[in-house]
C-alpha atoms as a PDB file:
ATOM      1  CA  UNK A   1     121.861 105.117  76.059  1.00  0.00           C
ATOM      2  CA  UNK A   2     120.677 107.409  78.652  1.00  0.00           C
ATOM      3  CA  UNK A   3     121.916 107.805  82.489  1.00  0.00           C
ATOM      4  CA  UNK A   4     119.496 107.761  85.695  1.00  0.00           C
ATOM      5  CA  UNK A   5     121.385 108.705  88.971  1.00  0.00           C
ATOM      6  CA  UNK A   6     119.747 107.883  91.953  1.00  0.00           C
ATOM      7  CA  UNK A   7     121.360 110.056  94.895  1.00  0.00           C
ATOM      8  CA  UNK A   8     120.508 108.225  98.476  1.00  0.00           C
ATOM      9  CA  UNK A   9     121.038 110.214 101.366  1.00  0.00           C
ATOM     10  CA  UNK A  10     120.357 109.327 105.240  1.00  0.00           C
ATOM     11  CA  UNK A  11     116.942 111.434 106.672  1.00  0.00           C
ATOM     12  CA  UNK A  12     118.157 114.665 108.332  1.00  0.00           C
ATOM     13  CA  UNK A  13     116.983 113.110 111.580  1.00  0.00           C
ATOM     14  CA  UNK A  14     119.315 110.400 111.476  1.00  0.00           C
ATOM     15  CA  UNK A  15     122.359 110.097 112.750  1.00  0.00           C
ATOM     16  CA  UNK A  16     125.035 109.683 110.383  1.00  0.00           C
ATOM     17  CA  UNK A  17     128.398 108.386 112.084  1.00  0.00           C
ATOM     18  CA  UNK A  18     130.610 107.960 108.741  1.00  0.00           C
ATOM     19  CA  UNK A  19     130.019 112.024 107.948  1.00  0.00           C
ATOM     20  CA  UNK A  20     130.903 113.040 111.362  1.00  0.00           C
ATOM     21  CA  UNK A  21     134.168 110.586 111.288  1.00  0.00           C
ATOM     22  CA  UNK A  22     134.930 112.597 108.213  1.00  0.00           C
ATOM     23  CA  UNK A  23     133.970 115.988 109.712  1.00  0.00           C
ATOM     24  CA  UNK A  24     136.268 115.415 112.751  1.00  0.00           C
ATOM     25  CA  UNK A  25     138.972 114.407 110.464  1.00  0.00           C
ATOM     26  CA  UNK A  26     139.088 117.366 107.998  1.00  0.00           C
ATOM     27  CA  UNK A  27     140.611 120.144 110.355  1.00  0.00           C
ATOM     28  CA  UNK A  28     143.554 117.539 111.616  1.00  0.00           C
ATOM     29  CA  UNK A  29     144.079 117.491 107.815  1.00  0.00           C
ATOM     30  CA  UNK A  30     144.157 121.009 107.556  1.00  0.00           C
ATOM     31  CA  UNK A  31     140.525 122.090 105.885  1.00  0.00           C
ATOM     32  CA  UNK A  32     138.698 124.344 108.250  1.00  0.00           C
ATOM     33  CA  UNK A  33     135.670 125.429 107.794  1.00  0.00           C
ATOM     34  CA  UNK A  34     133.283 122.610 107.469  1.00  0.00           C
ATOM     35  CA  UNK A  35     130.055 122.588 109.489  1.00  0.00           C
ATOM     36  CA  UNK A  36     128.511 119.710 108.824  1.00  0.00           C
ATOM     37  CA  UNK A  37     129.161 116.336 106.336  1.00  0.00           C
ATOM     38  CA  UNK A  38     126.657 113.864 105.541  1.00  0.00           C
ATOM     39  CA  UNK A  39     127.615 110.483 103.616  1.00  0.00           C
ATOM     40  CA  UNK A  40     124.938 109.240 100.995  1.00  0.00           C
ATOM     41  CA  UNK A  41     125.294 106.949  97.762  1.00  0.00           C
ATOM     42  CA  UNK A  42     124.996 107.460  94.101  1.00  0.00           C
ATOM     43  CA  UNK A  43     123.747 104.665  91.584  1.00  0.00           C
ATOM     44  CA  UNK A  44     124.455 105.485  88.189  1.00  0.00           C
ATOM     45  CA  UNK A  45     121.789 103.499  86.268  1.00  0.00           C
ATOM     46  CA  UNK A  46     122.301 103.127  81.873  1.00  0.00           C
ATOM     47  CA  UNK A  47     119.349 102.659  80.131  1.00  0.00           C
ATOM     48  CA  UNK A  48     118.387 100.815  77.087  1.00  0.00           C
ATOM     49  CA  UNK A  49     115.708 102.839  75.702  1.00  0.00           C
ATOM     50  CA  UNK A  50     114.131 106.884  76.007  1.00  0.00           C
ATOM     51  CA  UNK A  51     113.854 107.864  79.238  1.00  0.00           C
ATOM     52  CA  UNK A  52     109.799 108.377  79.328  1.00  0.00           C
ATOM     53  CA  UNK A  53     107.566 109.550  82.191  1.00  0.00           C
ATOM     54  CA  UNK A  54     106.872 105.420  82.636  1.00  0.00           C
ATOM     55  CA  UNK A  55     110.755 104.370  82.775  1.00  0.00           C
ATOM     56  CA  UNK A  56     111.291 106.903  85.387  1.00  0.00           C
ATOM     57  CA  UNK A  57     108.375 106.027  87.371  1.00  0.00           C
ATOM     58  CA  UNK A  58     110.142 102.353  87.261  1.00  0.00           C
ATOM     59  CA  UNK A  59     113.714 104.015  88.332  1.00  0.00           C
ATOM     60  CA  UNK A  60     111.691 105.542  91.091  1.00  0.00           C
ATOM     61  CA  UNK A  61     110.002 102.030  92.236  1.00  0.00           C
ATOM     62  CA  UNK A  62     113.719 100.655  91.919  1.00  0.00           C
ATOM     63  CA  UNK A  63     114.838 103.227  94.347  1.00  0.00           C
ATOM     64  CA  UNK A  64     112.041 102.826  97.042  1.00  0.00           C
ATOM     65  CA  UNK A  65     112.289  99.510  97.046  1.00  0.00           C
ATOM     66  CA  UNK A  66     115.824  98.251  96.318  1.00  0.00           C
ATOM     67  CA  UNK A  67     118.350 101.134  96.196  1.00  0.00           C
ATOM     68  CA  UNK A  68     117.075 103.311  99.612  1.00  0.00           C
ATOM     69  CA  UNK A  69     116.155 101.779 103.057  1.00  0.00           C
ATOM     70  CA  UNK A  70     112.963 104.627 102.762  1.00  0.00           C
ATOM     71  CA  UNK A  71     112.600 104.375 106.556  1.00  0.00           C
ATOM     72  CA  UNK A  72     115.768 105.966 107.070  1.00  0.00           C
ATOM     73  CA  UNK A  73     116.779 107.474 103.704  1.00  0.00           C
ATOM     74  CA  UNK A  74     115.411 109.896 101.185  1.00  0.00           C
ATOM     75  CA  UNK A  75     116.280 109.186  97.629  1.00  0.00           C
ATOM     76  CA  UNK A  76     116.345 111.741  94.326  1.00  0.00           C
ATOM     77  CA  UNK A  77     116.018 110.034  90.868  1.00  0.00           C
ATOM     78  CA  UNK A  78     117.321 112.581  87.718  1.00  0.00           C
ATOM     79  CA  UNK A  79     118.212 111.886  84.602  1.00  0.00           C
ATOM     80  CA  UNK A  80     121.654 112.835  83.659  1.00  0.00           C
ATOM     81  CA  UNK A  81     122.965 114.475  80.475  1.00  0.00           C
ATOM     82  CA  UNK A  82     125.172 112.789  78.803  1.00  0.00           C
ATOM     83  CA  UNK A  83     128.799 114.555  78.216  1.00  0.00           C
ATOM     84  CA  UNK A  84     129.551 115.923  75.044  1.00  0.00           C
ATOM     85  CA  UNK A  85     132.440 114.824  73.319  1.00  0.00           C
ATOM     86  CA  UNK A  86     133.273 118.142  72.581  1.00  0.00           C
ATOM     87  CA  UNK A  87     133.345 119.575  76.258  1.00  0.00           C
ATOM     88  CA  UNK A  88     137.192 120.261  76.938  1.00  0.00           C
ATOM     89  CA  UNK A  89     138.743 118.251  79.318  1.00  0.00           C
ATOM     90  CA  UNK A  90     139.086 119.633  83.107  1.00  0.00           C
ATOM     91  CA  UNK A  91     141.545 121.703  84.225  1.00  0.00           C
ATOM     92  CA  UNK A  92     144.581 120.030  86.310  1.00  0.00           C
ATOM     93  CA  UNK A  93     144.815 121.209  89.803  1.00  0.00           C
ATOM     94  CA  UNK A  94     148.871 122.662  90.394  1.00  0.00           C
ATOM     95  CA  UNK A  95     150.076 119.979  92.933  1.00  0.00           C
ATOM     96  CA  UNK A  96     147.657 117.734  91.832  1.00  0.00           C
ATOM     97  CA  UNK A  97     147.410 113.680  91.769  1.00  0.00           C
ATOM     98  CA  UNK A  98     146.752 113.708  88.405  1.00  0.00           C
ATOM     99  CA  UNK A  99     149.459 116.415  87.351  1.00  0.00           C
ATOM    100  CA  UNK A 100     151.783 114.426  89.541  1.00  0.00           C
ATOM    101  CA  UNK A 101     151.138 111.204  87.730  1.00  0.00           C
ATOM    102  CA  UNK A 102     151.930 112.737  84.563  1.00  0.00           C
ATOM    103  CA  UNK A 103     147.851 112.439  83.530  1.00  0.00           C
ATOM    104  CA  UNK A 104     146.184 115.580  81.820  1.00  0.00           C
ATOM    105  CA  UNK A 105     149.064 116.534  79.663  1.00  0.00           C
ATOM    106  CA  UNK A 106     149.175 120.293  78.534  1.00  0.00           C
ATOM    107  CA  UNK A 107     151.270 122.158  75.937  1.00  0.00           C
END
């Protein structure tokens, strides 16, 4: 089965209250630094069958007319690799959630 991602993002132009909530937020909460955020949404889409030039023109109709408001969002439509089982797992951050809940054990 393969994976589409559709990444929707607001138009540069438009003015995008939930990143700037964030943005204001992040120095009270101690990370300096950042310019600018922008908030967008991700669609993970599994497919049934090859990903051909015709299934992602249909992904791409899907986006423009059901996934993205096209007046005031851009969308990108990629097909995503899917992870090899024999990848190693990610590192666990010191300090972390997950190292704090015990998950990502290590010898």
């Amino acid at each position: 089965m393969a994976r589409v991602v559709v990444d929707v993002m607001l138009k540069p132009e438009i003015l995008d209250p939930q990143g700037q909530a964030v943005q204001r937020a992040l120095p009270r909460l101690g990370f300096e630094g950042i310019a600018d955020v922008r908030q967008g949404k991700r669609f993970e889409l599994e497919v049934a069958e090859p990903v051909t030039d015709d299934v992602l023109a249909r992904m791409r109709a899907l986006a423009e007319t059901f996934l993205a408001n096209t007046v005031i969002e851009d969308f990108t439509v990629r097909v995503e690799e899917p992870e090899s089982a024999t990848e190693p797992e990610p590192a666990v951050e010191p300090g972390s959630a997950a190292e704090a809940a015990g998950d990502g054990a290590r010898a």
